[in-house]
C-alpha atoms as a PDB file:
ATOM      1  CA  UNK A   1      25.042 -18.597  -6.895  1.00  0.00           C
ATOM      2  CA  UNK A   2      24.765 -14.761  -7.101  1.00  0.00           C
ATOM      3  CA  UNK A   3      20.804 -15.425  -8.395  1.00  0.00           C
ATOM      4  CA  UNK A   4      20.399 -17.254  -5.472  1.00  0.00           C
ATOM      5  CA  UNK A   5      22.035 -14.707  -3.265  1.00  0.00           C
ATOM      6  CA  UNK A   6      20.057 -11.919  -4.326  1.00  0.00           C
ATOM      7  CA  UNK A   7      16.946 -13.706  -4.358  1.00  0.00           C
ATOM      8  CA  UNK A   8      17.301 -14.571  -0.729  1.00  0.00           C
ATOM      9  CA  UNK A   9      17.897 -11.136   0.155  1.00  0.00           C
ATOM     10  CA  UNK A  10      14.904 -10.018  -1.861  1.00  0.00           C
ATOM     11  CA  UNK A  11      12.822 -12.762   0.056  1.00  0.00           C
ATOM     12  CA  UNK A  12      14.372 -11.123   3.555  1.00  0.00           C
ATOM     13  CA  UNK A  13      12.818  -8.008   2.645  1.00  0.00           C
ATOM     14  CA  UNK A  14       9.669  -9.536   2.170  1.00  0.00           C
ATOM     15  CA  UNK A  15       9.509  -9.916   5.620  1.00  0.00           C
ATOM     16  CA  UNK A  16      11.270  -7.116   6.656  1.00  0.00           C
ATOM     17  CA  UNK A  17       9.004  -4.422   8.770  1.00  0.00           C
ATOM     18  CA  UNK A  18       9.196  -0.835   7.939  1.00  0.00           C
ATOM     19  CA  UNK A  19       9.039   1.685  10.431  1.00  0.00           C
ATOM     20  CA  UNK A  20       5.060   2.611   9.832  1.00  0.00           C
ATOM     21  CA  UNK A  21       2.551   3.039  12.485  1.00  0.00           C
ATOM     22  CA  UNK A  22       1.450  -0.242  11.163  1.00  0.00           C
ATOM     23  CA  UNK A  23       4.361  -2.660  10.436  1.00  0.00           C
ATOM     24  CA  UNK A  24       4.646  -5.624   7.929  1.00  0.00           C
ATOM     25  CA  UNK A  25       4.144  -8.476  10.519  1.00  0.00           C
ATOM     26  CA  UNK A  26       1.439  -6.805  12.591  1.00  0.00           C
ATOM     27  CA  UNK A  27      -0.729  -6.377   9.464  1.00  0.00           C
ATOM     28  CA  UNK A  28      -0.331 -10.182   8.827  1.00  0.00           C
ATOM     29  CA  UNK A  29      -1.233 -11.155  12.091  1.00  0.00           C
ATOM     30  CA  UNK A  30      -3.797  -9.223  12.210  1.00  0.00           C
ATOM     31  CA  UNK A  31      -5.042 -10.365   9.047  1.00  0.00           C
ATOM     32  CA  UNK A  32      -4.891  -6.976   7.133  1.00  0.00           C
ATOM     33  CA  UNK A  33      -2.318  -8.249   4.278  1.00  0.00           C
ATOM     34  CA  UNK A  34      -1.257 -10.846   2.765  1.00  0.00           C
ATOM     35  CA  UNK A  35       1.191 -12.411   0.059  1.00  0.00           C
ATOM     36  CA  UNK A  36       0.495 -13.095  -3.539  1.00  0.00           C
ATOM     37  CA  UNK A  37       1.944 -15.645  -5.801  1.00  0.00           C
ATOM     38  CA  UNK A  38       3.492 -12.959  -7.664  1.00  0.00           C
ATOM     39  CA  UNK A  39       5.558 -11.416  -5.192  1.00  0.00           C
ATOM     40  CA  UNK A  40       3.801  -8.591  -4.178  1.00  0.00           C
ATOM     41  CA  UNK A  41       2.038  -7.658  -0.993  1.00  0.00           C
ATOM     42  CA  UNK A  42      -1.615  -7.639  -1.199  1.00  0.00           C
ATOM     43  CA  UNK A  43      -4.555  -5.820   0.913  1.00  0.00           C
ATOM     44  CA  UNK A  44      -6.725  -8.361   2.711  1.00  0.00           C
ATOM     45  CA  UNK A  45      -9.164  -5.703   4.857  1.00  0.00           C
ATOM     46  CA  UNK A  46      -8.405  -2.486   3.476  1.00  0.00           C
ATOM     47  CA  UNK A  47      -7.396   0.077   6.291  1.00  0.00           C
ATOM     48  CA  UNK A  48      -5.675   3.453   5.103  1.00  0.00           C
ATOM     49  CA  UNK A  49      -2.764   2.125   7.119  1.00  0.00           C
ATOM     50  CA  UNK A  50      -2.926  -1.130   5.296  1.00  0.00           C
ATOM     51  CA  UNK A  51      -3.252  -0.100   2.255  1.00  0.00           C
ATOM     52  CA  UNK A  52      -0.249   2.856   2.771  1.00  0.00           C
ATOM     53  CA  UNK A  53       2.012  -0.133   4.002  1.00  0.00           C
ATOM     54  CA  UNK A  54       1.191  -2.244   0.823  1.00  0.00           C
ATOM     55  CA  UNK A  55       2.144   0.156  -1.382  1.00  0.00           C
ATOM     56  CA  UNK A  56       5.383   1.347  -0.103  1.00  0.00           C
ATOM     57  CA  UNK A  57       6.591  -2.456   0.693  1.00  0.00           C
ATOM     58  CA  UNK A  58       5.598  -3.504  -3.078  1.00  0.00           C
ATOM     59  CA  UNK A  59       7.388  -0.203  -4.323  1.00  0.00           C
ATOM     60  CA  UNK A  60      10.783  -1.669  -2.367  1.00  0.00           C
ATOM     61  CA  UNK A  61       9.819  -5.522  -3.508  1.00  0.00           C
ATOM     62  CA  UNK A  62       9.782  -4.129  -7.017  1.00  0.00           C
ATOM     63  CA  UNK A  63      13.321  -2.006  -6.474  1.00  0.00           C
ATOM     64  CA  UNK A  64      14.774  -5.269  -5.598  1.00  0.00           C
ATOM     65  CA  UNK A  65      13.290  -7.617  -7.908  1.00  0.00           C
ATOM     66  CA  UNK A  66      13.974  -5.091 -10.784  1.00  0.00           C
ATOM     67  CA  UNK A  67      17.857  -4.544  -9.692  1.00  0.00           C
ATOM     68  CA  UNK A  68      18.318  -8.473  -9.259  1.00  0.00           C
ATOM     69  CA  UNK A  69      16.883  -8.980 -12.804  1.00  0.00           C
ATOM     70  CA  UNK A  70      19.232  -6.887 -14.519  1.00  0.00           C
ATOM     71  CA  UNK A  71      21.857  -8.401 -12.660  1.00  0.00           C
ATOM     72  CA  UNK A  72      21.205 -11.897 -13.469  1.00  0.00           C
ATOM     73  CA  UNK A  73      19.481 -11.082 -17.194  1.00  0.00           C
ATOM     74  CA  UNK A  74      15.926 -12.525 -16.441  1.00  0.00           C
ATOM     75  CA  UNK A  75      12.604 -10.919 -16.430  1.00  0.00           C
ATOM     76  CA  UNK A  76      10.791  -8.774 -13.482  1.00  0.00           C
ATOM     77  CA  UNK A  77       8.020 -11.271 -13.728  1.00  0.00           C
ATOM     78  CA  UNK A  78      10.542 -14.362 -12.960  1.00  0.00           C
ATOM     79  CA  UNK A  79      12.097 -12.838 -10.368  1.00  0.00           C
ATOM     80  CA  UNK A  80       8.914 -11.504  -8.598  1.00  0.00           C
ATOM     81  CA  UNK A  81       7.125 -15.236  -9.176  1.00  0.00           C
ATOM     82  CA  UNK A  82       9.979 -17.237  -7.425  1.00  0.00           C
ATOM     83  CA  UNK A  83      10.167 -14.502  -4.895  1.00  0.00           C
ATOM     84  CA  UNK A  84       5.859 -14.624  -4.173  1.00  0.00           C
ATOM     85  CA  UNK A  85       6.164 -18.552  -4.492  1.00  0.00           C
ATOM     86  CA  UNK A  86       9.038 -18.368  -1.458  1.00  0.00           C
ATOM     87  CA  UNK A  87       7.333 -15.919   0.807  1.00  0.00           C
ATOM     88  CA  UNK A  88       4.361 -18.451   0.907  1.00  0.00           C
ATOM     89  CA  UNK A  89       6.102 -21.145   1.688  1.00  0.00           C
ATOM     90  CA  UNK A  90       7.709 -19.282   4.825  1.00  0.00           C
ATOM     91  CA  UNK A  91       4.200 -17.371   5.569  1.00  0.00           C
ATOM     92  CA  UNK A  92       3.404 -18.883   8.935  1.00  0.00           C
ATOM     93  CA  UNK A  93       0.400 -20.919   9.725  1.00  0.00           C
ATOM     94  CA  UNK A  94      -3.273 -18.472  10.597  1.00  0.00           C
ATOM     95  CA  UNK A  95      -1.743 -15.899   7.876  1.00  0.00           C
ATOM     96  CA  UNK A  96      -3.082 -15.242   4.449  1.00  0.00           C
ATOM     97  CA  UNK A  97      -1.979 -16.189   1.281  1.00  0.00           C
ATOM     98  CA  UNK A  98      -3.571 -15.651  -1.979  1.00  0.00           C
ATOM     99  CA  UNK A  99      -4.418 -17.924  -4.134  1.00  0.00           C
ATOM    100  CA  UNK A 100      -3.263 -18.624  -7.702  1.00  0.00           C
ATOM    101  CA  UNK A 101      -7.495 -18.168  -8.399  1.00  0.00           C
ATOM    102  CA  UNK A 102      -7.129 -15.074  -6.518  1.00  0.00           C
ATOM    103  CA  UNK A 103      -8.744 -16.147  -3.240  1.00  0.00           C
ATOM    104  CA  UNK A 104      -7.252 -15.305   0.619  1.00  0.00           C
ATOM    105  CA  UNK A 105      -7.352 -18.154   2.481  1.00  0.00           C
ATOM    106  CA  UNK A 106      -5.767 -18.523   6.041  1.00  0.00           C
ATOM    107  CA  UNK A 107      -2.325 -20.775   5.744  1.00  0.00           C
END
Protein backbone atom coordinates (compact mmCIF):
# COMPACT_ATOMS: atom_id res chain seq x y z
CA UNK A 1 0.00 0.00 0.00
CA UNK A 2 2.92 2.41 0.72
CA UNK A 3 4.11 1.66 -3.26
CA UNK A 4 0.92 2.68 -4.16
CA UNK A 5 0.92 5.72 -1.96
CA UNK A 6 4.01 7.08 -3.14
CA UNK A 7 3.38 6.39 -6.60
CA UNK A 8 0.25 8.45 -6.54
CA UNK A 9 1.97 11.25 -5.09
CA UNK A 10 4.73 10.98 -7.67
CA UNK A 11 1.90 10.94 -10.41
CA UNK A 12 0.39 14.34 -8.55
CA UNK A 13 3.53 15.96 -9.24
CA UNK A 14 3.40 15.12 -12.66
CA UNK A 15 0.83 17.45 -12.97
CA UNK A 16 1.77 19.76 -10.56
CA UNK A 17 2.71 23.45 -12.09
CA UNK A 18 5.78 25.16 -10.97
CA UNK A 19 5.92 28.67 -10.51
CA UNK A 20 7.78 29.48 -14.11
CA UNK A 21 6.80 32.13 -16.47
CA UNK A 22 5.58 29.18 -18.35
CA UNK A 23 3.77 26.59 -16.15
CA UNK A 24 3.30 22.75 -16.60
CA UNK A 25 -0.38 22.88 -17.86
CA UNK A 26 -0.05 25.94 -20.07
CA UNK A 27 2.80 24.26 -22.01
CA UNK A 28 0.45 21.24 -22.59
CA UNK A 29 -2.27 23.16 -23.77
CA UNK A 30 -0.46 24.93 -25.75
CA UNK A 31 1.11 22.05 -27.20
CA UNK A 32 4.78 22.83 -26.15
CA UNK A 33 5.28 19.47 -23.95
CA UNK A 34 4.25 16.48 -23.57
CA UNK A 35 4.47 13.06 -21.56
CA UNK A 36 6.55 10.07 -22.36
CA UNK A 37 5.98 6.49 -21.58
CA UNK A 38 8.83 6.63 -19.36
CA UNK A 39 7.85 9.13 -17.01
CA UNK A 40 9.52 12.01 -17.99
CA UNK A 41 8.39 15.26 -19.51
CA UNK A 42 9.27 15.71 -23.03
CA UNK A 43 9.73 18.94 -25.43
CA UNK A 44 7.14 18.96 -28.21
CA UNK A 45 8.07 22.68 -29.92
CA UNK A 46 11.14 23.64 -28.34
CA UNK A 47 10.86 27.23 -26.74
CA UNK A 48 13.71 28.29 -24.20
CA UNK A 49 10.83 28.43 -21.75
CA UNK A 50 9.78 24.98 -22.72
CA UNK A 51 12.63 23.46 -22.72
CA UNK A 52 13.78 25.29 -19.07
CA UNK A 53 10.37 23.88 -17.67
CA UNK A 54 11.18 20.28 -18.96
CA UNK A 55 14.18 20.07 -17.39
CA UNK A 56 13.52 21.27 -13.97
CA UNK A 57 10.04 19.17 -13.79
CA UNK A 58 12.04 15.86 -14.97
CA UNK A 59 14.86 16.81 -12.37
CA UNK A 60 11.82 16.74 -9.49
CA UNK A 61 10.05 13.54 -11.40
CA UNK A 62 13.41 11.87 -11.02
CA UNK A 63 13.85 13.08 -7.07
CA UNK A 64 10.65 11.35 -6.51
CA UNK A 65 10.83 8.35 -8.52
CA UNK A 66 14.43 7.77 -7.16
CA UNK A 67 13.31 8.31 -3.29
CA UNK A 68 10.13 5.98 -3.86
CA UNK A 69 12.45 3.26 -5.32
CA UNK A 70 14.63 2.99 -2.49
CA UNK A 71 11.77 2.94 -0.37
CA UNK A 72 9.96 0.16 -1.88
CA UNK A 73 13.40 -1.78 -3.28
CA UNK A 74 12.58 -1.59 -7.10
CA UNK A 75 14.37 0.01 -9.90
CA UNK A 76 14.27 3.89 -11.14
CA UNK A 77 13.22 2.52 -14.46
CA UNK A 78 10.00 0.65 -12.83
CA UNK A 79 9.02 3.31 -10.97
CA UNK A 80 9.41 6.01 -13.73
CA UNK A 81 7.51 3.43 -16.41
CA UNK A 82 4.33 2.95 -14.20
CA UNK A 83 4.53 6.58 -13.35
CA UNK A 84 4.82 7.73 -17.56
CA UNK A 85 2.18 4.87 -18.27
CA UNK A 86 -0.31 6.76 -15.49
CA UNK A 87 0.25 10.32 -16.54
CA UNK A 88 -1.03 9.22 -20.07
CA UNK A 89 -3.82 7.74 -19.09
CA UNK A 90 -4.93 11.02 -17.10
CA UNK A 91 -3.37 13.39 -20.02
CA UNK A 92 -6.56 15.01 -21.22
CA UNK A 93 -7.94 14.75 -24.66
CA UNK A 94 -6.05 17.59 -27.60
CA UNK A 95 -2.69 17.02 -25.41
CA UNK A 96 0.35 15.14 -26.49
CA UNK A 97 1.60 12.00 -25.62
CA UNK A 98 4.49 10.21 -26.96
CA UNK A 99 4.50 7.27 -28.34
CA UNK A 100 6.18 3.99 -27.34
CA UNK A 101 7.82 4.46 -31.31
CA UNK A 102 8.68 7.81 -30.19
CA UNK A 103 6.03 9.79 -32.07
CA UNK A 104 3.72 12.95 -30.47
CA UNK A 105 0.46 12.47 -31.33
CA UNK A 106 -2.52 14.60 -29.95
CA UNK A 107 -4.60 12.35 -27.20
Amino acid sequence: MTFIRHLLFAVSLVFAGAAFALDLDSAKSQGLVGEQPNGYLGVVKATSEAVELVSDVNEKRREAYQRIARENGISLEQVANLAGQKAIEKTPSGEYVKTPTGQWVTK
